[in-house]
C-alpha atoms as a PDB file:
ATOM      1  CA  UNK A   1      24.401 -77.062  33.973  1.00  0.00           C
ATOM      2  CA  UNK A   2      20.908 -78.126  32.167  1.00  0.00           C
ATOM      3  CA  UNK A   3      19.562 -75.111  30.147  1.00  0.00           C
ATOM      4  CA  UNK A   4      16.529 -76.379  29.182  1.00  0.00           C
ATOM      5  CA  UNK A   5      13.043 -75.072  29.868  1.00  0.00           C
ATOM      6  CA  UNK A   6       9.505 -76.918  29.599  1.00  0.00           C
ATOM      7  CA  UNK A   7       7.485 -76.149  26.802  1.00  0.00           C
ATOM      8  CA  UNK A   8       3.476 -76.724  25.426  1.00  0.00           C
ATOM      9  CA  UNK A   9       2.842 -77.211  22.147  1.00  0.00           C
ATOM     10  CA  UNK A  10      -0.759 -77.453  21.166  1.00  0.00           C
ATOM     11  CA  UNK A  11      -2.325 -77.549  17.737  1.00  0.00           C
ATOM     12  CA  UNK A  12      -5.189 -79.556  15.944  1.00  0.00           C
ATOM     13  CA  UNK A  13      -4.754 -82.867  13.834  1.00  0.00           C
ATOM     14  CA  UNK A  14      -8.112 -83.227  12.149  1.00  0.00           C
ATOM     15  CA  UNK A  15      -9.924 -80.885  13.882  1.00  0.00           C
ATOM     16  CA  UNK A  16      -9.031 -82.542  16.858  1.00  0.00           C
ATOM     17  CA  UNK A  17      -7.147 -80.587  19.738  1.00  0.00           C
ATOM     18  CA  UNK A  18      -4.185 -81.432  20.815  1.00  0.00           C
ATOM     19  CA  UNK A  19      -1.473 -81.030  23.728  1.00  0.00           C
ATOM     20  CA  UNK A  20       2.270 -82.664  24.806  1.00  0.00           C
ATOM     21  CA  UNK A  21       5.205 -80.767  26.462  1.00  0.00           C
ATOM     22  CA  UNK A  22       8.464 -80.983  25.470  1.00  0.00           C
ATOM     23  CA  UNK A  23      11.738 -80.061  27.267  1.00  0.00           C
ATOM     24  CA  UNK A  24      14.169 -78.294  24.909  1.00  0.00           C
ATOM     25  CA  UNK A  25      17.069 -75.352  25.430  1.00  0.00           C
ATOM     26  CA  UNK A  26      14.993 -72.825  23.330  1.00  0.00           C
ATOM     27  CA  UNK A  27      11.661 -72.966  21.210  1.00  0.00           C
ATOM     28  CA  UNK A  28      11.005 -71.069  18.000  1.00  0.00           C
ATOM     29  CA  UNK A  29       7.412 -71.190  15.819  1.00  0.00           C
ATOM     30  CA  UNK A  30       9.517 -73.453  13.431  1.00  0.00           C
ATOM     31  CA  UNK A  31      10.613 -76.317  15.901  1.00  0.00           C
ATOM     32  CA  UNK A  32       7.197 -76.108  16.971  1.00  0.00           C
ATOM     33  CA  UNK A  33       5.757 -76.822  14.176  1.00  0.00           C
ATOM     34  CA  UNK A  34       8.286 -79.905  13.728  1.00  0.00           C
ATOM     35  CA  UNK A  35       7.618 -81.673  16.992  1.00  0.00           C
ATOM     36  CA  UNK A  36       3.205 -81.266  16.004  1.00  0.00           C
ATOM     37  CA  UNK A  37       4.391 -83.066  13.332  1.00  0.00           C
ATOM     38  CA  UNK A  38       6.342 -85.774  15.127  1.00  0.00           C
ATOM     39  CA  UNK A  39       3.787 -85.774  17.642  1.00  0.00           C
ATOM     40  CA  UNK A  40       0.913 -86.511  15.308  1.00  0.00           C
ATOM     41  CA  UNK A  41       3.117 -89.553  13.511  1.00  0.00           C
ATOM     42  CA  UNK A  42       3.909 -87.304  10.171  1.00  0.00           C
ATOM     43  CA  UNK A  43       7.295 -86.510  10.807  1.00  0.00           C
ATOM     44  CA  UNK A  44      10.127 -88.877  11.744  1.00  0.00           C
ATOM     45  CA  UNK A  45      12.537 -87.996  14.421  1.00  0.00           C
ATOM     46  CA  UNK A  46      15.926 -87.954  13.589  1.00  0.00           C
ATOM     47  CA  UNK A  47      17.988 -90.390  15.481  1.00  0.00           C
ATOM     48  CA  UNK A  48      22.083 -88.994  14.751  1.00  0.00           C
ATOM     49  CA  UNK A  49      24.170 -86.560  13.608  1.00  0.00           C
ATOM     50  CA  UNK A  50      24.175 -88.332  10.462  1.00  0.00           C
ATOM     51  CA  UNK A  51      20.106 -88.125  10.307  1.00  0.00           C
ATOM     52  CA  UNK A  52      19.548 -85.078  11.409  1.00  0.00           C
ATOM     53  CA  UNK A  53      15.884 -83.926  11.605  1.00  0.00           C
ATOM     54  CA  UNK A  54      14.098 -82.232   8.975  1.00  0.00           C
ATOM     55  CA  UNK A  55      12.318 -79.273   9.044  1.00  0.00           C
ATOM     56  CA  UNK A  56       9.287 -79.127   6.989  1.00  0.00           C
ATOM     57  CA  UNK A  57       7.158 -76.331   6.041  1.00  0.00           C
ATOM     58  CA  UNK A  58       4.219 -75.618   7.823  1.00  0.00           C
ATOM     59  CA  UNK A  59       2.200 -75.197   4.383  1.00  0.00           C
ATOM     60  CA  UNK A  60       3.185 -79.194   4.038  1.00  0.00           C
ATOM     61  CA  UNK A  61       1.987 -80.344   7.345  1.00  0.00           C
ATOM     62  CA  UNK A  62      -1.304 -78.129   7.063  1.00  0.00           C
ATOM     63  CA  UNK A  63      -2.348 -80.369   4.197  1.00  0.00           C
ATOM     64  CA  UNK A  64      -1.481 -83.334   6.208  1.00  0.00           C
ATOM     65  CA  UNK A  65      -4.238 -82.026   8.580  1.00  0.00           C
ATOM     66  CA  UNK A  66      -2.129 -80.460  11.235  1.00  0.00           C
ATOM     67  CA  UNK A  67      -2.999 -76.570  12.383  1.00  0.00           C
ATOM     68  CA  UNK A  68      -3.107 -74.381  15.019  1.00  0.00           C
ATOM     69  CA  UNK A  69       0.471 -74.567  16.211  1.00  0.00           C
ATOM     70  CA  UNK A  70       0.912 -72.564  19.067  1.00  0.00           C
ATOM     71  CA  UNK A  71       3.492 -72.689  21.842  1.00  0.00           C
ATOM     72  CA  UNK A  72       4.266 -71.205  25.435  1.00  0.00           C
ATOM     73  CA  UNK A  73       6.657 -71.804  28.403  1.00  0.00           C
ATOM     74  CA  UNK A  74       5.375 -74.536  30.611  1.00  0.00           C
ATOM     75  CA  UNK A  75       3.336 -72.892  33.755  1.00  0.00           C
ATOM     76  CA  UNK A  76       2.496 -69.872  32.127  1.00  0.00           C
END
């Protein structure tokens, strides 16, 4: 059985709004601010086990212009 649940992640890349869904099992404020980051071409998706993804402090992305990470449960 498929657990995940739709989720929308919006934040601002150079003042810029900005929107995508994702579908993942859970959502924290932390893989949130990971997939802004892949989302806005900053952060590389990892591919395999043996490249797993990297979580990067918000504090890092903020001064590669992204902010304003927010998420909710799709159709809410």
């Amino acid at each position: 059985m498929n657990t995940a649940k739709l989720f929308v992640i919006d934040y601002t890349l150079h003042g810029q709004p900005k929107s995508f869904i994702i579908r993942l099992p859970r959502l924290d404020t932390a893989t949130a601010w990971y997939w802004a980051g892949c989302d806005a071409g900053v952060i590389r998706i990892g591919r395999t086990d043996r490249d797993p993804a990297k979580l990067i402090n918000p504090a890092e992305l903020e001064k590669k212009a992204i902010a304003n990470v927010t998420w909710r449960a799709a159709g809410k």
